[in-house]
Protein backbone atom coordinates (compact mmCIF):
# COMPACT_ATOMS: atom_id res chain seq x y z
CA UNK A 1 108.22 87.08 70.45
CA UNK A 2 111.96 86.41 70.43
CA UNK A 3 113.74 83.51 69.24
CA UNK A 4 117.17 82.33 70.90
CA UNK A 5 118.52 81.52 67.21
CA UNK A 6 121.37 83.13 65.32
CA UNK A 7 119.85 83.63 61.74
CA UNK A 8 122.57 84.78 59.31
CA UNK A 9 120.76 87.10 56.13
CA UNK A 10 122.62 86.31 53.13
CA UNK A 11 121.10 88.88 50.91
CA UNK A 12 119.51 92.28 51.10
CA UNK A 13 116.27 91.82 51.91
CA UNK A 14 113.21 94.29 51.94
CA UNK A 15 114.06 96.47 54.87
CA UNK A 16 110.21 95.48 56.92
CA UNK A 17 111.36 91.62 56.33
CA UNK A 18 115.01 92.62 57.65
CA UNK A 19 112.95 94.49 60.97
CA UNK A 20 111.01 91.41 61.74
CA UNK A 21 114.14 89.20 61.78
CA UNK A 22 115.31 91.26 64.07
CA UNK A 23 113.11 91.59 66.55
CA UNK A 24 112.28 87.85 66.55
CA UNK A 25 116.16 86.31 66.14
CA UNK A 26 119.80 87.39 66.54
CA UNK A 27 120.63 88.36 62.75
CA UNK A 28 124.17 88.59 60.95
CA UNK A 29 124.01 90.23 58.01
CA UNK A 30 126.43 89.03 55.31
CA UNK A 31 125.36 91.26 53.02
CA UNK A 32 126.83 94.07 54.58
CA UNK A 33 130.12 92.93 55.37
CA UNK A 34 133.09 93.33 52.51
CA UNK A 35 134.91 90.03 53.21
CA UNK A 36 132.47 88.01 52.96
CA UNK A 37 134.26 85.05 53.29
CA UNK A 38 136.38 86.20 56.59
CA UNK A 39 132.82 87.19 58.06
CA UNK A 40 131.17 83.63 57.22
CA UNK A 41 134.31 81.94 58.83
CA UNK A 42 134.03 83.97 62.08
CA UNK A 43 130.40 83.24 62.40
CA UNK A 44 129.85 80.05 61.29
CA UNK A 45 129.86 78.47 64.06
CA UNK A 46 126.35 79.63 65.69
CA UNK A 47 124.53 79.95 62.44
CA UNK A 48 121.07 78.36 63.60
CA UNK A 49 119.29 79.28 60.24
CA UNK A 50 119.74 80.91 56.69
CA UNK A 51 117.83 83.41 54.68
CA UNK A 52 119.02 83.58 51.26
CA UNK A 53 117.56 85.34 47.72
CA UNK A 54 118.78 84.35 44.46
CA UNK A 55 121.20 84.17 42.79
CA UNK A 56 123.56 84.15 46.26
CA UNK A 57 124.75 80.44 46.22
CA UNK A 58 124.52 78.15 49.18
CA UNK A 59 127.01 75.48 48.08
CA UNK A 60 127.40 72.40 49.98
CA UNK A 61 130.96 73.86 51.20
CA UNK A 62 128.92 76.47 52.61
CA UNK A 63 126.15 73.98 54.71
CA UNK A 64 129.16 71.61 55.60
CA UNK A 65 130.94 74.71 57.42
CA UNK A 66 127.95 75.78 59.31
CA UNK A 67 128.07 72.74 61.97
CA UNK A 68 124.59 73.99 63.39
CA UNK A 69 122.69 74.90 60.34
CA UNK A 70 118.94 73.38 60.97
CA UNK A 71 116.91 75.51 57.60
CA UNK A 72 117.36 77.21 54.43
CA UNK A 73 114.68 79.95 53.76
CA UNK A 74 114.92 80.93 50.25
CA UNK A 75 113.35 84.03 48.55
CA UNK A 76 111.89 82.94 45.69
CA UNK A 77 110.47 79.57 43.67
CA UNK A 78 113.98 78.58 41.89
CA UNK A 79 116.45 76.71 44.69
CA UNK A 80 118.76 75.73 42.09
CA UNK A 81 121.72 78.04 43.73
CA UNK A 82 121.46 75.60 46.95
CA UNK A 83 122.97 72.80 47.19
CA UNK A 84 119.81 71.03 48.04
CA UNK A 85 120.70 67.63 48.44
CA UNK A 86 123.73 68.83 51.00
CA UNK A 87 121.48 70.18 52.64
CA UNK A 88 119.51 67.53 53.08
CA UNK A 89 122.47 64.96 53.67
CA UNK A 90 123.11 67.65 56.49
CA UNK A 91 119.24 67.21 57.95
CA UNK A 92 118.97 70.67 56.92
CA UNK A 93 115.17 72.00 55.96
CA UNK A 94 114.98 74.58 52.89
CA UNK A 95 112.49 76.09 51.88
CA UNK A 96 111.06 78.01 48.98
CA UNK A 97 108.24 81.25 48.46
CA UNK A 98 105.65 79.60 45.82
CA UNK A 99 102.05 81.43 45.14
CA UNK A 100 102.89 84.74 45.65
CA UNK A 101 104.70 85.61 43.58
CA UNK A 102 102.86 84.04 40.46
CA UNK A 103 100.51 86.88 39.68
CA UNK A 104 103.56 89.41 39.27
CA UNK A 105 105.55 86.99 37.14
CA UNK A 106 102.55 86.19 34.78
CA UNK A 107 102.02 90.09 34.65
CA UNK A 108 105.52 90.22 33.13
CA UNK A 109 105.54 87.40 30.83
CA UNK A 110 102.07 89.59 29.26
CA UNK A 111 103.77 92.35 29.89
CA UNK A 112 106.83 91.34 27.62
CA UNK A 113 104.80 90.04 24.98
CA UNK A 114 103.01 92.33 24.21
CA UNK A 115 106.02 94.90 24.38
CA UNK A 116 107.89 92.51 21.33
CA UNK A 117 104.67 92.13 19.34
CA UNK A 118 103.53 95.77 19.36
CA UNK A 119 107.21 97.21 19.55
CA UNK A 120 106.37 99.02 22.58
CA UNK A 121 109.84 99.93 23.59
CA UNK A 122 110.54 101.03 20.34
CA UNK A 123 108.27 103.11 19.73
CA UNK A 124 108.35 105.20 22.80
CA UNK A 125 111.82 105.69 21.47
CA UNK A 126 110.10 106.53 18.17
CA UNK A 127 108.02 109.52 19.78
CA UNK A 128 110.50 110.46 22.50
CA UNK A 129 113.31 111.22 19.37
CA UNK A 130 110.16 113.64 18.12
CA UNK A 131 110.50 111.26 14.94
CA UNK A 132 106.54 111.06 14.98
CA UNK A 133 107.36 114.83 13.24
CA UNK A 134 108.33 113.71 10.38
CA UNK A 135 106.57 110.34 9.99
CA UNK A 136 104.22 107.33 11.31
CA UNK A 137 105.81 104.59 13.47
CA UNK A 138 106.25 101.59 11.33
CA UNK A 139 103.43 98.92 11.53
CA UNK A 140 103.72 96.33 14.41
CA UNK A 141 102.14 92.60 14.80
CA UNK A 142 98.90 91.53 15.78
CA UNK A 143 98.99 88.94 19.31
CA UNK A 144 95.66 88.57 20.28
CA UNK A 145 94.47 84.98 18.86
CA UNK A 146 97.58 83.93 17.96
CA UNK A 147 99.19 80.60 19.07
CA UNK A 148 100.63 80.57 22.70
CA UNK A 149 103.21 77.79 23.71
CA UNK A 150 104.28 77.35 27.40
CA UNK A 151 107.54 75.71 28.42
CA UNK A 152 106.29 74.31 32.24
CA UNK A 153 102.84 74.60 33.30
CA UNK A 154 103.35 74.71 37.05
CA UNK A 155 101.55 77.36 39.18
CA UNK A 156 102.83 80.44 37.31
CA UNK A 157 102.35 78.81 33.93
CA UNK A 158 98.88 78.24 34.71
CA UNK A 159 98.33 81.82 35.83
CA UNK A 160 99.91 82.57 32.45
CA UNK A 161 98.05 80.66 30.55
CA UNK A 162 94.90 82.11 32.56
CA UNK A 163 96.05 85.71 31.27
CA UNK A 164 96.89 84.70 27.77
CA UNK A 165 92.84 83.02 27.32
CA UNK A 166 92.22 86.84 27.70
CA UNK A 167 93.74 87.28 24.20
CA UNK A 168 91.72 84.50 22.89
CA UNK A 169 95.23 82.62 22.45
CA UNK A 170 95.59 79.13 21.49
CA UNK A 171 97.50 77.94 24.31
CA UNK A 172 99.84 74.36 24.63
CA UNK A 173 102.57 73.82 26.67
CA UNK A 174 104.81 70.86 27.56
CA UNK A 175 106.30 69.58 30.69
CA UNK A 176 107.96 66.48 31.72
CA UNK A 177 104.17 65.39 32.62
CA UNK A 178 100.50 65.85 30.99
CA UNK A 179 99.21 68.01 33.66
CA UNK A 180 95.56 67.99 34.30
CA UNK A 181 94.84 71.35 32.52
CA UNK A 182 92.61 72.21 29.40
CA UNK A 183 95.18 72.89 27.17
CA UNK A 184 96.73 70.90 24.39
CA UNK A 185 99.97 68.52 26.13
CA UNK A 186 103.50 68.39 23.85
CA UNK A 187 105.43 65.45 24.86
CA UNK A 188 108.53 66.73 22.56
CA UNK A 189 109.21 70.49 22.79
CA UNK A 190 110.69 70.59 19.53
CA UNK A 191 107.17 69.64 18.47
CA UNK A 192 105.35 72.68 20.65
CA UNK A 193 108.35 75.12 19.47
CA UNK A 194 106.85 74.22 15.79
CA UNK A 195 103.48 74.32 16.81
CA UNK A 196 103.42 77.60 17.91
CA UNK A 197 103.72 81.73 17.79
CA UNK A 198 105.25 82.63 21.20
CA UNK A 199 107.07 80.07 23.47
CA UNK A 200 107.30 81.14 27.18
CA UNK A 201 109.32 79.62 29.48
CA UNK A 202 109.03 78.94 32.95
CA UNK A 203 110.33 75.93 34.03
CA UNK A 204 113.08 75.54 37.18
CA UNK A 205 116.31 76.30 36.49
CA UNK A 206 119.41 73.72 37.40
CA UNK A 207 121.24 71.18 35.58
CA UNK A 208 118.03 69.36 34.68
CA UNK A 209 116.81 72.13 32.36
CA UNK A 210 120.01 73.76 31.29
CA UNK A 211 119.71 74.69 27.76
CA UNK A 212 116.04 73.02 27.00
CA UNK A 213 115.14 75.16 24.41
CA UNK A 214 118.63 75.05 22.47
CA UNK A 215 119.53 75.78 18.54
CA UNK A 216 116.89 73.30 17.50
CA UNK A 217 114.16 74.24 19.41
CA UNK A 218 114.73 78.29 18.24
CA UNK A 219 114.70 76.53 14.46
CA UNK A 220 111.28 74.72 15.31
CA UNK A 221 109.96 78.26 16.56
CA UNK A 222 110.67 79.56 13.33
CA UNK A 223 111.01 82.82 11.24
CA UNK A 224 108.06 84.52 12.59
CA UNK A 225 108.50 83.33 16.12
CA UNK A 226 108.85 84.80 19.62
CA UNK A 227 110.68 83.50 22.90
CA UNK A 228 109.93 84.62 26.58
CA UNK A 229 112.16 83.77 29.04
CA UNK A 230 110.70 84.45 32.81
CA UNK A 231 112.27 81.54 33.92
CA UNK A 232 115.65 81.46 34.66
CA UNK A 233 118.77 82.26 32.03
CA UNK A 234 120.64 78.66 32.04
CA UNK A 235 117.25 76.73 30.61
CA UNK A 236 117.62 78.98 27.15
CA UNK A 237 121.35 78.74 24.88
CA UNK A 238 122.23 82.18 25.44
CA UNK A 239 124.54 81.86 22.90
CA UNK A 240 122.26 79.98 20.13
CA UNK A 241 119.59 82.48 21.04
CA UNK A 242 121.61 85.75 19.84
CA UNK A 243 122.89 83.94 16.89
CA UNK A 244 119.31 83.07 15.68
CA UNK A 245 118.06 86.51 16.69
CA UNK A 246 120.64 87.85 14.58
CA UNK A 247 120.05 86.00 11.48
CA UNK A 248 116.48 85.88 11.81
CA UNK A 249 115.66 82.45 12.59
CA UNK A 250 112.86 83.71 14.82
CA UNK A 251 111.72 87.10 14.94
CA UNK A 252 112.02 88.46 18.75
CA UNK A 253 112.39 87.77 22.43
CA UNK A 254 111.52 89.15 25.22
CA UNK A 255 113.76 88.16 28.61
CA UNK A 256 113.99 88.87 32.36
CA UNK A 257 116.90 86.33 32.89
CA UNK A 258 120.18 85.78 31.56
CA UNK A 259 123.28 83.80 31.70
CA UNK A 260 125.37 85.02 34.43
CA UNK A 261 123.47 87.93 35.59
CA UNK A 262 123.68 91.42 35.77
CA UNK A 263 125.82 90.74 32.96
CA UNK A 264 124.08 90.85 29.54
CA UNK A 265 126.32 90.15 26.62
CA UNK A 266 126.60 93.55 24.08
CA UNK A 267 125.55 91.16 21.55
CA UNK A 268 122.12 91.06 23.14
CA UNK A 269 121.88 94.85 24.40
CA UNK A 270 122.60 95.89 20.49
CA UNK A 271 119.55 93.96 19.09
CA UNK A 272 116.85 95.73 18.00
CA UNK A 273 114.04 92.86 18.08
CA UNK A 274 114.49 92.67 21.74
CA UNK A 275 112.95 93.36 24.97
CA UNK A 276 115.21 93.35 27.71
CA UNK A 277 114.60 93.38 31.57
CA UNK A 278 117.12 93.73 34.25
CA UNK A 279 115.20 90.36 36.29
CA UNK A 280 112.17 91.86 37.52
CA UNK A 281 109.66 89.26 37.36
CA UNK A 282 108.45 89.44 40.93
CA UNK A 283 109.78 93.27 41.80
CA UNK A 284 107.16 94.99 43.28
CA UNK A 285 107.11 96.47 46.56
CA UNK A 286 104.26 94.13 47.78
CA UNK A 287 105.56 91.06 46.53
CA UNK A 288 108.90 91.02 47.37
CA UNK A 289 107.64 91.92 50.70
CA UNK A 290 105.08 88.82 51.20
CA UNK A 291 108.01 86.95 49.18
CA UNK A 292 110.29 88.05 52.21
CA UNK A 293 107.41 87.35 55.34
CA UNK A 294 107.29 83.58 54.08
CA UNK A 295 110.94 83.32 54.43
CA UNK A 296 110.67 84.55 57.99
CA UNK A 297 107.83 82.89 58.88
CA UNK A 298 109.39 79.25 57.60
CA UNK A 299 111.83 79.80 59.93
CA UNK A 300 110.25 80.78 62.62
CA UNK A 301 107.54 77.66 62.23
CA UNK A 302 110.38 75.70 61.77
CA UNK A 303 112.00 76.88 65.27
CA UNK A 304 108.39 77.01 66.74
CA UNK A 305 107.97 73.19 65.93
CA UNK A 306 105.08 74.25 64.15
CA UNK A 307 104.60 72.68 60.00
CA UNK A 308 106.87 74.18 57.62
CA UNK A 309 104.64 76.51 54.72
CA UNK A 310 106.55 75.40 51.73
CA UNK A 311 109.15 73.10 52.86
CA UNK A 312 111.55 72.11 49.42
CA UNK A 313 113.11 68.68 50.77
C-alpha cells in the first residue's frame, strides 16, 4: 500500500517503524539533518503529516509554518511538548500511543521501588567493590504491606496499583476526580502525601501539573518517605526535591524523569538515597516498537478516512 503523503519524522524512531513509513508514505527525516531549522523551512511546505516522540517540541510556530499539516502522531501518552490547541485551531488531528505502553511503565515504577527500599543499586556496588570481604551489607527496609500512594490513577496508575496489591500494599491515590476504583480517593494531595509510605506519580505533564507535589507535599511525605516519579520531570520541584533529599525530609526517591532532560543536576547524581534512570519507562524493544506501529497506523487511518485509534483533540 502506498500513500501519496509527505510525512516528515521528527525523531528517531525504531528502525521497523521508520521501514513501514517508508514503504507506505514519502518520509523526511528531520532527525537526520544538522540544521534543523534550514531543513524544516525547505520542506515545509508539503508536510502532509507529523510523527513526533518526546520531548521534540511541536510549537504552534512550528504547525502555523506547515500550511498543509492535517495530523500529529505522537510516540507516547504525554502531548504536553505540542502545542495542542494550535493544532487544533489549525484543524490539525494529534494523536497519542495509550495502553501499550502501561505494563512497561508499571514494571518500572515496581521496579524502582523496590530498588530504593531494598538498596538494590547500592548494594551491587557493595559486592562489586568485594566489600562483602570484609563485612555484611547494611540492613535495608521492608516494602511489602506498607502504605502505597498514587499521584493519577489513569490507565498506568491502575496497572500500578494492580502490581503493588501483589505486595499486599495499602494503596490510595488522588486525582482531580474520584475514579471508580477500589482504592481509598484523596481530594487534597497534601493529605495522601501524609497518609502514606511511597508516593508515585504519574499524572500528565504540562502547565496544569507543573510542580504538584512541591516543598509541602515532600514535608507531608515525611522523614521516612519515598517519591517515584514515572511521570514526567516538571509535575515534581526539582529543586525542593534535592533540598529535602538532602536534609532528610523524606528518605529516598526513585526517578525516570527530570527537569530538562538528559540533564540531571550533580546535586541529584551525588545523592546516595537515590535511584536514578536515564527515562526508560517504556524502553523495551517490543514496546517502543508497538508504541511506534500506532503512530503509523494513526496516520495512515487518518489518510485512509478510516477512525483515528487514539485521537488527542
Amino acid at each position: 500500500m502506498k500513500i501519496d503523503k509527505n510525512i516528515l519524522i521528527m525523531s528517531k524512531f525504531p528502525q521497523r517503524v521508520v521501514e513501514h513509513f517508508d514503504e507506505t508514505f514519502n518520509t523526511f527525516k528531520l532527525y537526520e539533518e544538522t540544521d534543523k531549522q534550514k531543513y524544516l523551512k525547505e520542506v515545509s511546505p508539503i508536510i502532509d503529516g507529523i510523527a513526533v516522540m518526546g520531548p521534540t517540541v511541536v510549537s504552534a510556530e512550528i504547525i502555523s509554518s506547515l500550511p498543509k499539516l492535517k495530523i500529529i502522531g505522537n510516540f507516547g501518552v504525554g502531548f504536553d511538548a505540542i502545542d495542542v490547541k494550535k493544532a487544533s485551531d489549525a484543524n490539525v488531528m494529534v494523536t497519542n500511543t495509550p495502553d501499550v505502553l502501561n505494563d512497561e511503565v508499571a514494571d518500572t515504577a515496581v521496579a524502582l521501588t523496590l530498588s530504593v527500599y531494598r538498596q538494590i543499586i547500592e548494594a551491587n556496588k557493595f559486592l562489586l567493590n568485594r566489600l562483602w570481604l570484609k563485612s555484611e551489607f547494611p540492613l535495608s527496609r521492608k516494602f511489602s504491606g506498607t502504605k502505597f500512594g498514587i499521584l493519577g490513577m489513569g490507565r498506568i496508575g491502575k496497572a500500578i496499583a494492580k502490581r503493588m496489591e501483589a505486595f499486599d500494599c495499602d494503596i490510595s491515590y488522588h486525582s482531580r476526580n474520584k475514579k471508580n476504583v477500589k482504592y481509598k480517593y484523596f481530594s487534597s494531595l497534601e493529605n495522601l502525601a501524609e497518609n502514606v509510605d511511597t508516593l508515585c506519580v504519574i499524572t500528565p505533564g504540562g502547565e496544569e501539573t507543573k510542580h504538584l507535589v512541591n516543598k509541602s507535599v515532600l514535608e507531608k511525605l515525611g522523614k521516612n518517605g519515598v517519591l517515584i516519579n514515572i511521570a514526567r520531570g516538571s509535575v515534581v520541584d526539582q529543586k525542593a526535591l534535592i533540598e529535602a533529599l538532602k536534609a532528610g525530609v523524606i528518605s529516598g526517591a526513585g526517578l525516570d524523569v527530570f527537569d530538562n532532560e538528559p540533564n540531571v543536576p550533580n546535586d541529584l547524581i551525588e545523592l546516595e538515597n537515590v535511584v536514578l534512570l536515564p527515562h526508560v519507562g517504556s524502553a523495551t524493544i517490543e514496546t517502543r516498537y508497538e508504541m511506534g506501529k500506532m503512530v503509523y497506523d494513526n496516520i495512515v487511518a487518518f489518510f485512509s478516512n478510516k477512525k483515528l485509534l487514539s485521537p488527542v483533540n
